[in-house]
Protein backbone atom coordinates (compact mmCIF):
# COMPACT_ATOMS: atom_id res chain seq x y z
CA UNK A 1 0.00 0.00 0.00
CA UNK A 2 1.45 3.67 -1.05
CA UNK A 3 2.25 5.88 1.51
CA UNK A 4 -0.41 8.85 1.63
CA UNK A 5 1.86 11.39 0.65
CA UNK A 6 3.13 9.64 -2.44
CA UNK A 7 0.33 11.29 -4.10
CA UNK A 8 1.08 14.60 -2.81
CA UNK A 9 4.38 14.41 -4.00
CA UNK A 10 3.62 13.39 -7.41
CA UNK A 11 0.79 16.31 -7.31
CA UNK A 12 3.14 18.65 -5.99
CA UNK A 13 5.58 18.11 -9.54
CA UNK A 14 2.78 18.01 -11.71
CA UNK A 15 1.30 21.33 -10.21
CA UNK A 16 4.80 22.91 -10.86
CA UNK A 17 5.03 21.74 -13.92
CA UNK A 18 1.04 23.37 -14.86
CA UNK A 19 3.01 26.80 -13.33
CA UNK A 20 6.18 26.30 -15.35
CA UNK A 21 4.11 25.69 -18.94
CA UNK A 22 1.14 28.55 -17.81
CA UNK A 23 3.22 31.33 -16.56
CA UNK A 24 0.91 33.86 -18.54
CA UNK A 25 -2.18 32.52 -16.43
CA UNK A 26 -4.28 35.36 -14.14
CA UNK A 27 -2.92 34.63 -10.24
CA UNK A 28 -6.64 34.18 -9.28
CA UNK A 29 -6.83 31.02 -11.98
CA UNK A 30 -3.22 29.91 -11.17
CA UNK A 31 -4.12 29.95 -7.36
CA UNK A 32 -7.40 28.04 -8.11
CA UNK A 33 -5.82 25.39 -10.58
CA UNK A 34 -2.95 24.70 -8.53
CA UNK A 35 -5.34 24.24 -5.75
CA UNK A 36 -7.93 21.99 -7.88
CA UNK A 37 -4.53 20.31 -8.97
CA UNK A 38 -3.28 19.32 -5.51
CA UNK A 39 -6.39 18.46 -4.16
CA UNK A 40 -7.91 16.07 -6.99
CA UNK A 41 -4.30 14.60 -6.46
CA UNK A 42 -5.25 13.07 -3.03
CA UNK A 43 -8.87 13.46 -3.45
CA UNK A 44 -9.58 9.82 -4.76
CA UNK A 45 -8.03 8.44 -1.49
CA UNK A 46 -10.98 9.73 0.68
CA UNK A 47 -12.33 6.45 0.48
CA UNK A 48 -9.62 4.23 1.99
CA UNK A 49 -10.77 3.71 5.90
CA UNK A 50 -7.67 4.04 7.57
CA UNK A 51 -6.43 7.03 5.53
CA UNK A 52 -5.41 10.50 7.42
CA UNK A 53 -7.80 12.16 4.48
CA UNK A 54 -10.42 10.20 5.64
CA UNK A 55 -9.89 10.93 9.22
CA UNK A 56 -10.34 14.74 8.43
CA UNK A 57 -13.19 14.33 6.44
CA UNK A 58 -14.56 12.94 9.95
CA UNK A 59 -14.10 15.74 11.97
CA UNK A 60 -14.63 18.21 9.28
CA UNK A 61 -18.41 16.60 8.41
CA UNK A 62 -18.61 16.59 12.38
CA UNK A 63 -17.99 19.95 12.76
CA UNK A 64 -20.12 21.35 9.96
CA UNK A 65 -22.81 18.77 11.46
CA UNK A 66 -22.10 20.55 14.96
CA UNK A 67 -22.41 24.29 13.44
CA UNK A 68 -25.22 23.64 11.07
CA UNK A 69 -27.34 22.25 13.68
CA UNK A 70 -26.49 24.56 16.95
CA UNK A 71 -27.56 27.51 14.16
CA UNK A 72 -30.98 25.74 13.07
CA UNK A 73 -31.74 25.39 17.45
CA UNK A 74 -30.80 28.85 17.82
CA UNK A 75 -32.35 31.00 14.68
CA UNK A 76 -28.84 31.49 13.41
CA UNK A 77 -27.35 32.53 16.51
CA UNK A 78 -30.48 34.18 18.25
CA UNK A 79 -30.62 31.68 20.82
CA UNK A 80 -34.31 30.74 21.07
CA UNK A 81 -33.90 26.58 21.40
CA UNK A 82 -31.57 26.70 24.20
CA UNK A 83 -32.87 28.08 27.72
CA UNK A 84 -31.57 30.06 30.22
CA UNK A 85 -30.59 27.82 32.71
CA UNK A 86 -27.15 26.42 32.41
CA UNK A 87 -27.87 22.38 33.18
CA UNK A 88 -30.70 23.06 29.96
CA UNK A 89 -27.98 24.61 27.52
CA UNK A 90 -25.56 21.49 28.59
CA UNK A 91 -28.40 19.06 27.78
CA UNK A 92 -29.09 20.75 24.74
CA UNK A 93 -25.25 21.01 23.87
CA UNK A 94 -25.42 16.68 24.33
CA UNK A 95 -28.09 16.42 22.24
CA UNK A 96 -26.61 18.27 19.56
CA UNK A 97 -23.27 16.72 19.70
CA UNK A 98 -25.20 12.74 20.31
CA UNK A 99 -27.06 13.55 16.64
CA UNK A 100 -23.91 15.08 15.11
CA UNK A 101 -21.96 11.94 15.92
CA UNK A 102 -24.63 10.28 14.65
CA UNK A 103 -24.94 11.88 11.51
CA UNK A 104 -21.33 12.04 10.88
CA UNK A 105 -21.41 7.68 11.42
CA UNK A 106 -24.26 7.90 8.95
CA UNK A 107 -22.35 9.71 6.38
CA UNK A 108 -18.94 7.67 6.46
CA UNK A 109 -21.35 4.69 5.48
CA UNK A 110 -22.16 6.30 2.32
CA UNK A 111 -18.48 6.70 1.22
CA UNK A 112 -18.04 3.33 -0.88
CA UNK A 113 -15.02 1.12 -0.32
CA UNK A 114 -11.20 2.12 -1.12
CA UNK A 115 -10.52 1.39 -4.90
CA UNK A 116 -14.23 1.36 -5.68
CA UNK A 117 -16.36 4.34 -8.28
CA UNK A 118 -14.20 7.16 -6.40
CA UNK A 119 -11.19 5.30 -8.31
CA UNK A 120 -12.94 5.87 -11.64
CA UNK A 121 -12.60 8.22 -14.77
CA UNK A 122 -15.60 9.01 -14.07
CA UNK A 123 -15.34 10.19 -10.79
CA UNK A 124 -12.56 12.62 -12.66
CA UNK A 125 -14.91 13.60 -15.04
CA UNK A 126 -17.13 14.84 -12.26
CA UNK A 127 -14.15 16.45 -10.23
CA UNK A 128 -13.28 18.54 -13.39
CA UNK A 129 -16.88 19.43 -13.70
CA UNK A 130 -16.67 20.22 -10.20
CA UNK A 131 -13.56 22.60 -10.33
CA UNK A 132 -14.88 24.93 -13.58
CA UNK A 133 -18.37 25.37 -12.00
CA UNK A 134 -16.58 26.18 -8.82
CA UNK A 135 -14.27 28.09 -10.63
CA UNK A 136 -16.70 29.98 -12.52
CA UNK A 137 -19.00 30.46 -9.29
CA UNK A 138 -15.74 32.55 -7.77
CA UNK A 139 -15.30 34.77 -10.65
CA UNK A 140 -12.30 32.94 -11.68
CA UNK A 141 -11.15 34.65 -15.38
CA UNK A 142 -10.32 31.29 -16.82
CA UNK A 143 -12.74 28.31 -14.83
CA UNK A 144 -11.65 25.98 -17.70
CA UNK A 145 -7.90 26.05 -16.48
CA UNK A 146 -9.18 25.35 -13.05
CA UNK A 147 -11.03 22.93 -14.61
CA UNK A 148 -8.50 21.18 -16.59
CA UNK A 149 -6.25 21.29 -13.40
CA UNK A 150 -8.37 19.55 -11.47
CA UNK A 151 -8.82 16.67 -13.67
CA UNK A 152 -5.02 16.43 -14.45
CA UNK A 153 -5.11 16.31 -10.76
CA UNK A 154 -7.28 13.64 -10.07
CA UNK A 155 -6.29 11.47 -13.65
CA UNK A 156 -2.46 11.88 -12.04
CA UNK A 157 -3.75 9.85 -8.92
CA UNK A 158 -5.53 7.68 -10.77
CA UNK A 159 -2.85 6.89 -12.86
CA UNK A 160 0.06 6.57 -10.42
CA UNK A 161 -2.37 3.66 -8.52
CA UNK A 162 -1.63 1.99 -11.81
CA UNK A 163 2.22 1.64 -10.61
């Protein structure tokens, strides 16, 4: 089994080679495709269960789990779920944190098994589809670069599995 920064490296050259043949790019689209780069690079290993990128996926789905439902109890910060009284808030707190953890289980179900459809060409077809609508969303001059990037990105995992 690769180490999990084998890919980084390997995304790391490939992004300075994308700088070294686009050195005419806009900064905003070289910042974006070097970032769509390095990220579809590792991306594809978000399904292996031990990996560290799976690991923060946990505690990043947790957290947005935490925030998103502490700000639908509380009217988006107003507190009007929680009550006054200190042992209520903590109980409320609990509950919170109980259905986040439960949530965040929940989700980590739904991420199919290491080397299954996230190790696809067609997962990198929807990553690059990903990156230029993202791009594009930002105001990026040039969300096809991004675009492009992204997939290079994610094909350059793919393809280095194949060694």
């Amino acid at each position: 089994m690769k180490r999990w920064y084998s890919h980084s490296i390997v995304g790391l050259i490939v992004a300075l080679l994308f700088i070294l043949i686009t050195p005419d790019v806009p900064q905003m689209t070289m910042v974006g495709s070097v970032l769509a780069l390095l990220i579809g690079s590792i991306l594809p290993d978000i399904d292996q269960p031990s990996g560290k990128l799976r690991g923060m996926l946990r505690y990043l789905v947790f957290g947005f789990i935490v925030l998103m439902l502490y700000f639908l109890l509380t009217d988006w910060g107003y507190i009007t779920a929680f009550t006054p009284g200190t042992m209520n808030s903590m109980i409320s707190l609990g509950v919170v944190l109980f259905f986040s953890y439960v949530i965040t289980i929940g989700f980590e179900k739904l991420i199919p098994k290491h080397r299954g459809p996230i190790h696809r060409f067609t997962a990198a077809l929807i990553y690059t589809l990903f990156c230029g609508v993202a791009a594009h969303s930002f105001g990026v001059a040039s969300p096809e670069t991004v675009a492009l990037a992204g997939g290079l990105g994610y094909l350059t995992h793919l393809i280095s599995d194949m060694f």
